[in-house]
N, C-alpha and C. Protein backbone atom coordinates (compact mmCIF):
# COMPACT_ATOMS: atom_id res chain seq x y z
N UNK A 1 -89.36 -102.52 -123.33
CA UNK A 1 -89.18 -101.34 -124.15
C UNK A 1 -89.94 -100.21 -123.50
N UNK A 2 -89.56 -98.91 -123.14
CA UNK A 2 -90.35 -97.79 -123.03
C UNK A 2 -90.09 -96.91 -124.16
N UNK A 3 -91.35 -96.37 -124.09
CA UNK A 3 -92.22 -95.36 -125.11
C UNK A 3 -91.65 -94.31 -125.03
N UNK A 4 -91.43 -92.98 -125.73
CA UNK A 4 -92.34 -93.25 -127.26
C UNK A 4 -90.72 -93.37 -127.71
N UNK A 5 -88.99 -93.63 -126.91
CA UNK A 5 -88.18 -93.65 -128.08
C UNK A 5 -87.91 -95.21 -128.50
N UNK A 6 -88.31 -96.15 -127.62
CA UNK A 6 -88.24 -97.59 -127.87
C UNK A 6 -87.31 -98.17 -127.71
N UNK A 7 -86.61 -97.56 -126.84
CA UNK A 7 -85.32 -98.08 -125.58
C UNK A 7 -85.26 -99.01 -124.96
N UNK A 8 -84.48 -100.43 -125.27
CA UNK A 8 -84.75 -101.77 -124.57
C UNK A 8 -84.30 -100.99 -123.31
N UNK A 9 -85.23 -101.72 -122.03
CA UNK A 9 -84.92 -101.37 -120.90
C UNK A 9 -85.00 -102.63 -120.33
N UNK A 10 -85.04 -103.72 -120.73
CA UNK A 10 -85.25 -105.46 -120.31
C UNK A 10 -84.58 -106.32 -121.14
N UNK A 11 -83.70 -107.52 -120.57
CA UNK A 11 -83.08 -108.48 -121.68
C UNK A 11 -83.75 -109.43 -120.56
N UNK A 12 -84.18 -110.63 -121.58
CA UNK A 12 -84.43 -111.81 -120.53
C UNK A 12 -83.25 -113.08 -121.04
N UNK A 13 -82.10 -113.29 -120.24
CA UNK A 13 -81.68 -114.57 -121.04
C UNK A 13 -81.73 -116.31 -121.09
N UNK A 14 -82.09 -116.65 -121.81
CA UNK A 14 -82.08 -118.08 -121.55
C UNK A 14 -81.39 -118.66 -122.59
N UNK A 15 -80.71 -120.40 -122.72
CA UNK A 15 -79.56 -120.71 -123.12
C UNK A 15 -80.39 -121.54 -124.49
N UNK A 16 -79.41 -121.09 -125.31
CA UNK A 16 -80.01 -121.37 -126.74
C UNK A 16 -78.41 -121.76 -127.71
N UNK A 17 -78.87 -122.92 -128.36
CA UNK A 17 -77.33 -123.35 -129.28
C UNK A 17 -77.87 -122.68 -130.72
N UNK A 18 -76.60 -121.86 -130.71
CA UNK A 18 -76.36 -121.70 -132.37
C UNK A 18 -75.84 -122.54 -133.17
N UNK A 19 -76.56 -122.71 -134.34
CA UNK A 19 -76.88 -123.22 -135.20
C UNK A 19 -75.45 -123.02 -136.28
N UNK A 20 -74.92 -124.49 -137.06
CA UNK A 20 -73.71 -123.26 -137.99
C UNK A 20 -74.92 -122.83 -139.69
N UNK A 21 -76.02 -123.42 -139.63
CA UNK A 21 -76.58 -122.61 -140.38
C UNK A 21 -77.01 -121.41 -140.17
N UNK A 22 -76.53 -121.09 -139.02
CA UNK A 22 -77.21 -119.34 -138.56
C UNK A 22 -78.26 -119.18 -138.15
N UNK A 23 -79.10 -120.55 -137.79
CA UNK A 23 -80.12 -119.81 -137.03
C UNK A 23 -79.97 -120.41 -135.12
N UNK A 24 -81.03 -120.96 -134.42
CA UNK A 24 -80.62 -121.64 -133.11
C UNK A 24 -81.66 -122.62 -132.69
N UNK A 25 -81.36 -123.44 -132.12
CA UNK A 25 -82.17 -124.52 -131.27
C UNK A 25 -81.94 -124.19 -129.85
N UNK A 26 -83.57 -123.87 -129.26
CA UNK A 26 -84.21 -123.34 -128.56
C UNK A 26 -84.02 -124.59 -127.33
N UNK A 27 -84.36 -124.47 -125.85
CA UNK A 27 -84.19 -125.14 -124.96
C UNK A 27 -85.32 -126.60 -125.29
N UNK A 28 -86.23 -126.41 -125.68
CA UNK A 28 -87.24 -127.20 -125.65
C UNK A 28 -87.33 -128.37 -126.51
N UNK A 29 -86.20 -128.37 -127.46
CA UNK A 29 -85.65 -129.17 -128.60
C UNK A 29 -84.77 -129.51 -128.09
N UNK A 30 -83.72 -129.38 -126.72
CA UNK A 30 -82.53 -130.35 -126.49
C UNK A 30 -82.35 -130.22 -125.06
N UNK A 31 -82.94 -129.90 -123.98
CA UNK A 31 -82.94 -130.01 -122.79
C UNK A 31 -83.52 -130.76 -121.66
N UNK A 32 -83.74 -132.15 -122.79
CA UNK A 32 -83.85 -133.84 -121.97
C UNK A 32 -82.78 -134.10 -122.16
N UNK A 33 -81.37 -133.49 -122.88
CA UNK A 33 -80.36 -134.62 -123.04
C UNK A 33 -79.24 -133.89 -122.06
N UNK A 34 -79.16 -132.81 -121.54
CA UNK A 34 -78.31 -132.22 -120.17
C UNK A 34 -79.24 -132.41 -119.11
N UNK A 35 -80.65 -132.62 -119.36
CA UNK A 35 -81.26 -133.12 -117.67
C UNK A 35 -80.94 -134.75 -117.76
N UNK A 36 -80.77 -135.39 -119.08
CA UNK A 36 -81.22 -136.99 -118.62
C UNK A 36 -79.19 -137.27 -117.80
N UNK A 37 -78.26 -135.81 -118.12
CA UNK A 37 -76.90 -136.27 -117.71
C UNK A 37 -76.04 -135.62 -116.55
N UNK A 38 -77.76 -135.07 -115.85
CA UNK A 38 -77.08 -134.34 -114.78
C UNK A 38 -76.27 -133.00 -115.12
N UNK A 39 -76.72 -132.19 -115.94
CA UNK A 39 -75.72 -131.11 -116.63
C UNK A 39 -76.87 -130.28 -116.67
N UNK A 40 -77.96 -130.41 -116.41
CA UNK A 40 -78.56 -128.54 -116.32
C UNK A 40 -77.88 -127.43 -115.61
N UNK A 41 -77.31 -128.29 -114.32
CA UNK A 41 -76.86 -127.08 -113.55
C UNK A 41 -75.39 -126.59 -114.24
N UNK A 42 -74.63 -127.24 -115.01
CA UNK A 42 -73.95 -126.71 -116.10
C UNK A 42 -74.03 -125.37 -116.85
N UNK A 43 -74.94 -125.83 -117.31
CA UNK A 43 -75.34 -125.10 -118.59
C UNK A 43 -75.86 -123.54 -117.86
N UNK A 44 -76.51 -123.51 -116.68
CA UNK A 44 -77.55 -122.56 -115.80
C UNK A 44 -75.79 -121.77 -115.43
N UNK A 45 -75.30 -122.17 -115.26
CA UNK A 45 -73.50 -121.45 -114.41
C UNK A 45 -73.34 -121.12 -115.65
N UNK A 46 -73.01 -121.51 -116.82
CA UNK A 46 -72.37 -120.43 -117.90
C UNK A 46 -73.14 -119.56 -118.27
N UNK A 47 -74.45 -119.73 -118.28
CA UNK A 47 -75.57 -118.73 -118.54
C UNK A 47 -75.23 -117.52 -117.67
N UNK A 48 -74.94 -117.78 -116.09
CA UNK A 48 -75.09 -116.57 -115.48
C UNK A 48 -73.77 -116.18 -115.51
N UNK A 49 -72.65 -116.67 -115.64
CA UNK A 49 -71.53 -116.00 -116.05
C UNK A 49 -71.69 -115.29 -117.35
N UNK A 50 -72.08 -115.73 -118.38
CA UNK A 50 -72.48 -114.71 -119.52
C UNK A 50 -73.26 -113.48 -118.99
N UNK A 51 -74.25 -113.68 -117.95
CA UNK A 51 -75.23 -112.38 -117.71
C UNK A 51 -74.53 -111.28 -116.51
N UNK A 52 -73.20 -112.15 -116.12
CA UNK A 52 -72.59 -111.25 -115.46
C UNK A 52 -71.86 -110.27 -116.47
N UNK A 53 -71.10 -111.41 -117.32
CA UNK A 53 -70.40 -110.49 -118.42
C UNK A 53 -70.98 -109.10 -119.04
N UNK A 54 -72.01 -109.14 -119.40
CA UNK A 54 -73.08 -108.40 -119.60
C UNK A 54 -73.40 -107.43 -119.05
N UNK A 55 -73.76 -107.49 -117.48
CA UNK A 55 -74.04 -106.91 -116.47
C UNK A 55 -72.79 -105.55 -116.55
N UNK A 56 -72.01 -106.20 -116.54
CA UNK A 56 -70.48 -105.33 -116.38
C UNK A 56 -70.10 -104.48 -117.64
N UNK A 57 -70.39 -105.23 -119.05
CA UNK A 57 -70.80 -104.01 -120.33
C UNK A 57 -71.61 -103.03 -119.88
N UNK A 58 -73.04 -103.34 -119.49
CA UNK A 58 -73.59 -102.14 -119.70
C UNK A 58 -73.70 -101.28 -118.57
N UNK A 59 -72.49 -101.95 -117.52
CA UNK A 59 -72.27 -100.85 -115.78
C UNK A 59 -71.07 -99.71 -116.74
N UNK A 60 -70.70 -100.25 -117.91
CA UNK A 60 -69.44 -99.39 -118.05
C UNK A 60 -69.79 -97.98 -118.91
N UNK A 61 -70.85 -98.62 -119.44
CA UNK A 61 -71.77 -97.49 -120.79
C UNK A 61 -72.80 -96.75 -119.54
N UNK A 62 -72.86 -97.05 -118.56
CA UNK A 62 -73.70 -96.19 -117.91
C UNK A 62 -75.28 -96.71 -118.75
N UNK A 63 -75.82 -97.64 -118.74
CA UNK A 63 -77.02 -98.00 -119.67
C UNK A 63 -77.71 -98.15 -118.18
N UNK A 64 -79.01 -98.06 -117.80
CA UNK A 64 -79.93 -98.35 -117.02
C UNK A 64 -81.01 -99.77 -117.24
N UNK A 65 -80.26 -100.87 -117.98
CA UNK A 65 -80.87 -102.13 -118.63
C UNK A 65 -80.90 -102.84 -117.22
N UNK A 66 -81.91 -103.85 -117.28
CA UNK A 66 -82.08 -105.07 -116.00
C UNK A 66 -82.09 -106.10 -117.03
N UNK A 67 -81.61 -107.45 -116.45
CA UNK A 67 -81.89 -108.76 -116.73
C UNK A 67 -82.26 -109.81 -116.08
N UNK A 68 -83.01 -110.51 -116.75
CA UNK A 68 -83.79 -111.64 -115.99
C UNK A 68 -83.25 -112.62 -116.96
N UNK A 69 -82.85 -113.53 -116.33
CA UNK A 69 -82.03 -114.49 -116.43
C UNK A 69 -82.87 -116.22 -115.97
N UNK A 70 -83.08 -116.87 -116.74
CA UNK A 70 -84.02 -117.93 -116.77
C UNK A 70 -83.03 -119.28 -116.41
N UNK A 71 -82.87 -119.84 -115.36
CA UNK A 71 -82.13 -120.77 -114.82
C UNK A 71 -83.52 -121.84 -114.05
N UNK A 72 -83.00 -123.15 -114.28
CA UNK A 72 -83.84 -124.27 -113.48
C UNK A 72 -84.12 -123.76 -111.96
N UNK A 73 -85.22 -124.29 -111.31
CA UNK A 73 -84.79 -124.59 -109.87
C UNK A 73 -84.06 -125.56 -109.03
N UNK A 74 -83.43 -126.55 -109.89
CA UNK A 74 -82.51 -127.25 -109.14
C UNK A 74 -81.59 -126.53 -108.97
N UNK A 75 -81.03 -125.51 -109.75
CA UNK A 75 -79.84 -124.51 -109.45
C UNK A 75 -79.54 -124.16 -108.75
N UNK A 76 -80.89 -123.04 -107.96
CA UNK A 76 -81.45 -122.40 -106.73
C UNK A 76 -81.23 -123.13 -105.84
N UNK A 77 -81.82 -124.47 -105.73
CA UNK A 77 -81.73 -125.17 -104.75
C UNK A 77 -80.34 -125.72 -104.35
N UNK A 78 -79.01 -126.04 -105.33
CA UNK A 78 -77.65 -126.49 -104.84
C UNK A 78 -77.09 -125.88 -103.89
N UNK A 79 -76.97 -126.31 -103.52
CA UNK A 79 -75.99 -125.68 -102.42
C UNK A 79 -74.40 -125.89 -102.71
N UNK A 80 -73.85 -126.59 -103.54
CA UNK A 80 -72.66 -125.96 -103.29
C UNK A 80 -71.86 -125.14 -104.33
């Protein structure tokens, strides 16, 4: 956020399940059961396709926002 009008100028995203009661379960409550099945790097690819999606909203509004985008390092490390 910068001062004094309080303009997000930062999104950080990381992958979170909604809830159908409306609220969400956070990575730290279910992310032994896509590492124990080989599916983090799954989950890390739709994440950054969402942050591309994103990326491309706010190239169209002319917004000056950055994102940091929270993916494993096995991700980084795949190669293919």
């Amino acid at each position: 956020v910068s001062l004094p009008q309080r303009k997000p100028r930062f999104y950080e995203m990381f992958s979170r399940i909604r809830l159908e009661q409306g609220g969400y379960l956070f990575p730290e409550r279910y992310i032994h059961i896509p590492a124990a099945q080989d599916l983090v790097q799954a989950l890390d690819n739709l994440q950054l396709i969402r942050c591309i999606q994103m990326l491309r909203d706010t190239e169209r509004r002319n917004s000056p926002l950055r994102f940091f985008c929270n993916i494993a390092s096995s991700t980084l490390r795949d190669t293919n």
